[in-house]
Protein backbone atom coordinates (compact mmCIF):
# COMPACT_ATOMS: atom_id res chain seq x y z
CA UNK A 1 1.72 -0.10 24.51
CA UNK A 2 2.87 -3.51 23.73
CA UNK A 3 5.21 -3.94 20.89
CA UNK A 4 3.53 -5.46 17.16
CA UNK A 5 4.93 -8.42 15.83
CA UNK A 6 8.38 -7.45 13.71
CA UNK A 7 9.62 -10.48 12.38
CA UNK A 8 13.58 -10.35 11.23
CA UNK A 9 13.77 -13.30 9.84
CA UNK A 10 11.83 -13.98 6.83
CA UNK A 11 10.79 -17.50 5.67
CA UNK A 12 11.21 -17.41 1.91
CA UNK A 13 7.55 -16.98 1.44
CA UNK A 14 8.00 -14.63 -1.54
CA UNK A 15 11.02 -16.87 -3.28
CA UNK A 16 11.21 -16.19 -6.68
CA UNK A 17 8.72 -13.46 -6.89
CA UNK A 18 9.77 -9.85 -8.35
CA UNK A 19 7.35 -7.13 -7.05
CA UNK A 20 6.90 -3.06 -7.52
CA UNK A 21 6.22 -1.37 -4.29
CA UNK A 22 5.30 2.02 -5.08
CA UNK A 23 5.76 5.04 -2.26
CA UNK A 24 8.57 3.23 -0.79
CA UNK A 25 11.11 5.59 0.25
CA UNK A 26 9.53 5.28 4.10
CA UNK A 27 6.79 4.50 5.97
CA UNK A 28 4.33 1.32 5.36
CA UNK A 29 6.04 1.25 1.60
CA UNK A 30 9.54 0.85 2.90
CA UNK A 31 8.32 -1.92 5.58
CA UNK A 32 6.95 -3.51 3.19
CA UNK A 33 9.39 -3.91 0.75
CA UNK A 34 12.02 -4.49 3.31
CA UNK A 35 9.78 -7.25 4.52
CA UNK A 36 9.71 -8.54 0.49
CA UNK A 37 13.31 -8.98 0.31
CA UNK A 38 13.49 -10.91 3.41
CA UNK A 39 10.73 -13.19 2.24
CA UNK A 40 13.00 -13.57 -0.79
CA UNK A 41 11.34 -11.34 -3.46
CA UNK A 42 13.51 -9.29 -5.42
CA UNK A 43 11.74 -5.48 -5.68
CA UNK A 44 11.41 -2.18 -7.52
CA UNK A 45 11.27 0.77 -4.74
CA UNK A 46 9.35 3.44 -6.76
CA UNK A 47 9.21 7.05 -5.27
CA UNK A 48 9.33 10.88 -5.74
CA UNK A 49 11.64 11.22 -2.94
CA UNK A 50 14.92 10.21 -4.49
CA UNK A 51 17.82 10.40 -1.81
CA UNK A 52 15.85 7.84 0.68
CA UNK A 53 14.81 6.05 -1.73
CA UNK A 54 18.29 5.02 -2.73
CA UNK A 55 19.62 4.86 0.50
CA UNK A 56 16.50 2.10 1.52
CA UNK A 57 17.43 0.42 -2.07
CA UNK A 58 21.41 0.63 -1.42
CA UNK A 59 20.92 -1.01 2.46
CA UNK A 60 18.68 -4.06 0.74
CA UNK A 61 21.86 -4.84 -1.88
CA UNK A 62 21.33 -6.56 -4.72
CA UNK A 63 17.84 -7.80 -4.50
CA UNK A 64 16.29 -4.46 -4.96
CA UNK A 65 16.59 -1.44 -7.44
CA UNK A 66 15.21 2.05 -6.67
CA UNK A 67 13.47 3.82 -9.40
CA UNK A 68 11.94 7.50 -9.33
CA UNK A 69 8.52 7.71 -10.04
CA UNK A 70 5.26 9.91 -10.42
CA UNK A 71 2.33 7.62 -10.00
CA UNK A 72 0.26 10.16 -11.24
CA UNK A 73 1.98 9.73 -14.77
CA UNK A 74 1.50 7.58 -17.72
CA UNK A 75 5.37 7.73 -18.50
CA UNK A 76 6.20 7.14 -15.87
CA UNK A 77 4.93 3.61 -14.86
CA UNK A 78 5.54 2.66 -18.36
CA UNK A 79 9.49 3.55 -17.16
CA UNK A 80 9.08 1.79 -13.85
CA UNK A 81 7.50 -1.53 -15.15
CA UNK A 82 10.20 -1.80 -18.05
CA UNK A 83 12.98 -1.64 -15.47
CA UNK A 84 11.11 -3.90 -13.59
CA UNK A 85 11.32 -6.19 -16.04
CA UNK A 86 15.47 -5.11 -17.45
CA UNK A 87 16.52 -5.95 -13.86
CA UNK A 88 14.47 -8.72 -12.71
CA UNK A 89 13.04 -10.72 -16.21
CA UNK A 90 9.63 -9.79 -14.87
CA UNK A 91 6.96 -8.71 -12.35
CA UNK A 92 5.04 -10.97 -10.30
CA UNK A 93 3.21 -8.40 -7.22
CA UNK A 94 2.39 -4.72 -7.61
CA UNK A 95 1.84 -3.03 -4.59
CA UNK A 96 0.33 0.50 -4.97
CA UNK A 97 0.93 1.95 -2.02
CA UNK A 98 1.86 5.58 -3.12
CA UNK A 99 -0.29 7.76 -1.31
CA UNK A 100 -1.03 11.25 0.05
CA UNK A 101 -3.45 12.93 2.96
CA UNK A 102 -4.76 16.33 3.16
CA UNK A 103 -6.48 17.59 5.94
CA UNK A 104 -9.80 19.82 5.27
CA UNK A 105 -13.41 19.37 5.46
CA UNK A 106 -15.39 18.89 2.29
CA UNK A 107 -16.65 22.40 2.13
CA UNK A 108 -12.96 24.02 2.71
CA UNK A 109 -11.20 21.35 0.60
CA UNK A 110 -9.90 23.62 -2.56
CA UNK A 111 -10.68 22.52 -5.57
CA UNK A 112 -7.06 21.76 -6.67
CA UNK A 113 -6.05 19.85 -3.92
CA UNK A 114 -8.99 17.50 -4.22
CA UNK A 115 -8.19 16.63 -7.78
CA UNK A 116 -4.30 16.45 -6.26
CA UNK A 117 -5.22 13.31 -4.14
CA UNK A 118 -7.37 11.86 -6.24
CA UNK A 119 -4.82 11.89 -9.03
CA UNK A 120 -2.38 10.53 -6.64
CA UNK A 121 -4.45 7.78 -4.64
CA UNK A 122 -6.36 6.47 -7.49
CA UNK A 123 -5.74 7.44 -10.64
CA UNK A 124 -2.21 6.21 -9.74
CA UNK A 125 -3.10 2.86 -9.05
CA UNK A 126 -5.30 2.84 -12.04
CA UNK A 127 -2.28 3.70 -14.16
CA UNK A 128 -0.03 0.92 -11.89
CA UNK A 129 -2.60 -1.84 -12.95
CA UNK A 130 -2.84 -0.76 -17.19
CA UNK A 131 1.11 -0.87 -17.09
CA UNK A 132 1.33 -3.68 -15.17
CA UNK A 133 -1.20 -6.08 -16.94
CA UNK A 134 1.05 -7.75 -19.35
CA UNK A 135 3.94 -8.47 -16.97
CA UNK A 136 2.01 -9.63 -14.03
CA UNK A 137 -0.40 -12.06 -16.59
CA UNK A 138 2.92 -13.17 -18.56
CA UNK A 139 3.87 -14.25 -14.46
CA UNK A 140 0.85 -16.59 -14.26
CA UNK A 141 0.49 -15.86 -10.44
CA UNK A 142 0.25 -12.27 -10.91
CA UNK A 143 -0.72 -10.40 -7.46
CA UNK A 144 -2.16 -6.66 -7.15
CA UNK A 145 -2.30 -5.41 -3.45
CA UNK A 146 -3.78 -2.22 -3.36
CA UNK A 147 -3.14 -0.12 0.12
CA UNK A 148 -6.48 1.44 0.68
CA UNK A 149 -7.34 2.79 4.17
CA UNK A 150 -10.31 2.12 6.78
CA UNK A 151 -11.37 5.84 4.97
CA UNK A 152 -11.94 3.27 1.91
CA UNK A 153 -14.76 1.79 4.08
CA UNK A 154 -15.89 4.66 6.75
CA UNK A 155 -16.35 7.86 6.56
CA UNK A 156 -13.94 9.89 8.43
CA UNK A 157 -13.80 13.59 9.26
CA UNK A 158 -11.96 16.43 7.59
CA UNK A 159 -10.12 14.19 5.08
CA UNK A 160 -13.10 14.75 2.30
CA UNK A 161 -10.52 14.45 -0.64
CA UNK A 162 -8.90 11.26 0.69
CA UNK A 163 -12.10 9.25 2.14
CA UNK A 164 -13.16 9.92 -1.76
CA UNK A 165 -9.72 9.15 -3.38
CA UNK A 166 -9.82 5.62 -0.82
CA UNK A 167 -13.64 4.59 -1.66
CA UNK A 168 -13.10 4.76 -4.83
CA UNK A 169 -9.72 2.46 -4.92
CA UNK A 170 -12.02 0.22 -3.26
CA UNK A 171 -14.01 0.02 -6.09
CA UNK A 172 -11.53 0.02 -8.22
CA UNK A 173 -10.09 -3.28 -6.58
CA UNK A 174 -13.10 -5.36 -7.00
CA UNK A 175 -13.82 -4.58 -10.83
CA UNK A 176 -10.16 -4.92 -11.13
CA UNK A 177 -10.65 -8.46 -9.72
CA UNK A 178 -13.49 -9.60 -11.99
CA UNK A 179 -11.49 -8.21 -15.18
CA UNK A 180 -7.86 -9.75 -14.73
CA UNK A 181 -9.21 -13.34 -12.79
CA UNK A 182 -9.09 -14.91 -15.96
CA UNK A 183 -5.42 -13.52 -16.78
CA UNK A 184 -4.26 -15.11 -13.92
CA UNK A 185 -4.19 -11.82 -11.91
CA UNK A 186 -5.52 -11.83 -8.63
CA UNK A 187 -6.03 -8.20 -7.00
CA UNK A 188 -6.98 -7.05 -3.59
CA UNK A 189 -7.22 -4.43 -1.23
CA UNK A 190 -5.51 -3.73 2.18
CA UNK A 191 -7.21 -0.74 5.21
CA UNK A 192 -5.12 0.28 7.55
CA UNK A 193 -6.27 1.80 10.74
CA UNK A 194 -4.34 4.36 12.39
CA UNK A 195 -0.86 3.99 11.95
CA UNK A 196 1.71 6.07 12.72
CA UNK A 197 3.65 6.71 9.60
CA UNK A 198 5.33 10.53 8.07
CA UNK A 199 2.64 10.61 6.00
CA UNK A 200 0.03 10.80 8.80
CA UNK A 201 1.99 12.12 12.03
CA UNK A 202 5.51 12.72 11.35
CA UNK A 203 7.49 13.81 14.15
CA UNK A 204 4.34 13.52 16.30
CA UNK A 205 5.01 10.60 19.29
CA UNK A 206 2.34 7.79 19.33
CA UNK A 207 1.46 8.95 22.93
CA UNK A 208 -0.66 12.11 21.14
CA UNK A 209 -2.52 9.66 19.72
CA UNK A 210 -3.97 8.30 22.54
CA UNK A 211 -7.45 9.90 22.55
CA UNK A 212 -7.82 7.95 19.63
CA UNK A 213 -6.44 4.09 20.20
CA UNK A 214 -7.56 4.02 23.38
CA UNK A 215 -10.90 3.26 22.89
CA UNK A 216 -10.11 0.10 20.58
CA UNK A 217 -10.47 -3.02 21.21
CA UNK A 218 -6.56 -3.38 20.24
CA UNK A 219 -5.57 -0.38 21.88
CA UNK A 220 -2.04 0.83 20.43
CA UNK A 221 -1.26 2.72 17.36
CA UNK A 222 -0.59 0.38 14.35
CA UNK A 223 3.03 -0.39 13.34
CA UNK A 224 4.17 -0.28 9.21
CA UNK A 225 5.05 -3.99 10.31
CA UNK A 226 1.40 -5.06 11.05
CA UNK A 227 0.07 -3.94 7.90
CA UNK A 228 3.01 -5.24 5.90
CA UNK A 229 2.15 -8.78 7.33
CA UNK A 230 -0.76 -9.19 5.77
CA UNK A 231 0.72 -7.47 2.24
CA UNK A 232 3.07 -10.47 2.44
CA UNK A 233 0.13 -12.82 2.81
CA UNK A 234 -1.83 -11.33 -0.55
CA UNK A 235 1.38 -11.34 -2.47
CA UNK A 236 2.22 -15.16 -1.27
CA UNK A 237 1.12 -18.22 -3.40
CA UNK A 238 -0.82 -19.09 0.27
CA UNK A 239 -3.41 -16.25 -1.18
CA UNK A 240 -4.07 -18.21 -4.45
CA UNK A 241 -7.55 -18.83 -4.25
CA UNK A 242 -8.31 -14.61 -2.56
CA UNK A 243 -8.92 -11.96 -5.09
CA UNK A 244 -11.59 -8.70 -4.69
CA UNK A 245 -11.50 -8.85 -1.20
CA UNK A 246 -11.05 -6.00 1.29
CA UNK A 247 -8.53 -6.50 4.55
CA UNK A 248 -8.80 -4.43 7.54
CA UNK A 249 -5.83 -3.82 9.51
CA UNK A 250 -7.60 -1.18 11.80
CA UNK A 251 -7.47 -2.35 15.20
CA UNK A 252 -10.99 -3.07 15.44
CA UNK A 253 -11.66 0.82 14.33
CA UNK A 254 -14.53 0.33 11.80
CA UNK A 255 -16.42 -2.39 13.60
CA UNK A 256 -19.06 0.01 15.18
CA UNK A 257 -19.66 2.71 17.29
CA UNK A 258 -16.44 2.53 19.90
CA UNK A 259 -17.34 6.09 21.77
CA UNK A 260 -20.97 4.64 22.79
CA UNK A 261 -20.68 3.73 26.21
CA UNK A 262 -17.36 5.38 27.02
């Protein structure tokens, strides 16, 4: 497979800008806000998982601050978005990217577990933007980029709990969009494909996955980096006049039906 895009050396397209990247310990969240501070931004890491979180926050040096966080609590983001603000003056981009997968079909999904992702994927974010609505408005180029998934547009099987949990952040970003436009707020919605990230595969080489990419029209597994190129994009001042919209990063995966001829 030929190698995504992973640029090194950013271009100060963030400048200025202090964002929250929630779930960034690894994975898309850490690419992303490694890819922030390069662009200039200075960041929040949020995250349950404490020791890589600090270690991601310690290599990144003084433009970023790790803080431990439970998206799925009230408290909590009110704690996150204050030390947003004690270390930075502010917040400019939130980036709810915090997210979790279960694997069962709808009718062997427990209860529990259900309510567990739903809590995490969207509630969370729901809690992210209510915290978040003074700082980003008192910004006056305030940016919400919400990681959905391609489950936030297709149905996909045995994932019943997070197809749900991903629709309805979908939602979510385009009411979220009509409210906030007029504070200045601009919010929007990112669906990654099939990337290989711990939350989906860990430890699993992209060559297993090859049943899958193979039969799209960009066939390769998707990088953190691809997805965190276009999260750059929403949270730039170049996305000024783009709010509500929905941004596939899939690979061509949701286009149609890929298996019909093959």
């Amino acid at each position: 497979m030929p190698p995504s895009p992973d640029p090194s050396i950013g271009s100060g397209r963030l400048a200025g800008k202090v964002a929250l990247v929630t779930g960034a310990a690894r994975g898309m969240g850490e690419s992303h806000a490694r890819r922030f501070v390069a662009e200039g931004a200075r960041v929040v890491l949020s995250d349950v998982l404490d020791d890589l979180g600090e270690a991601v926050a310690a290599q990144l040096g003084d433009a970023a601050v790790f803080v431990h966080h439970d998206v799925t609590s009230e408290r909590s983001w009110g704690e996150v978005v204050s030390r947003a603000e004690q270390a930075f003056g502010g917040l400019d981009v939130l980036v709810n990217n915090a997210g979790i997968l279960r694997y069962h079909a709808v009718h062997e999904t427990p209860p529990d577990e259900f309510r567990q992702v739903l809590d995490v994927n969207l509630v969370g974010p729901f809690l992210g933007i209510h915290a978040a609505t003074e700082l980003l408005s008192r910004s006056g180029r305030g940016s919400v980029v919400n990681i959905s998934s391609v489950s936030g547009i297709i149905g996909t099987p045995i994932t019943a709990a997070y197809v749900s949990s991903k629709w309805g952040l979908t939602g979510l970003t385009r009411a979220a969009a009509i409210d906030l436009g007029s504070r200045g707020i601009r919010v929007n919605s990112v669906h990654p494909g099939g990337v290989n990230t711990p939350m989906t595969g860990e430890g699993i080489p992209d060559e297993a996955f090859e049943p899958f990419y193979r039969r799209l029209p960009i066939s390769r597994l998707g990088t953190p980096q691809d997805v965190s190129n276009l999260v750059v994009f929403l949270a730039s001042d170049e996305a000024a006049y783009v709010t509500g919209a929905q941004y596939v990063v899939d690979g061509g995966q949701s286009i149609g039906d890929l298996s019909l001829f093959s």
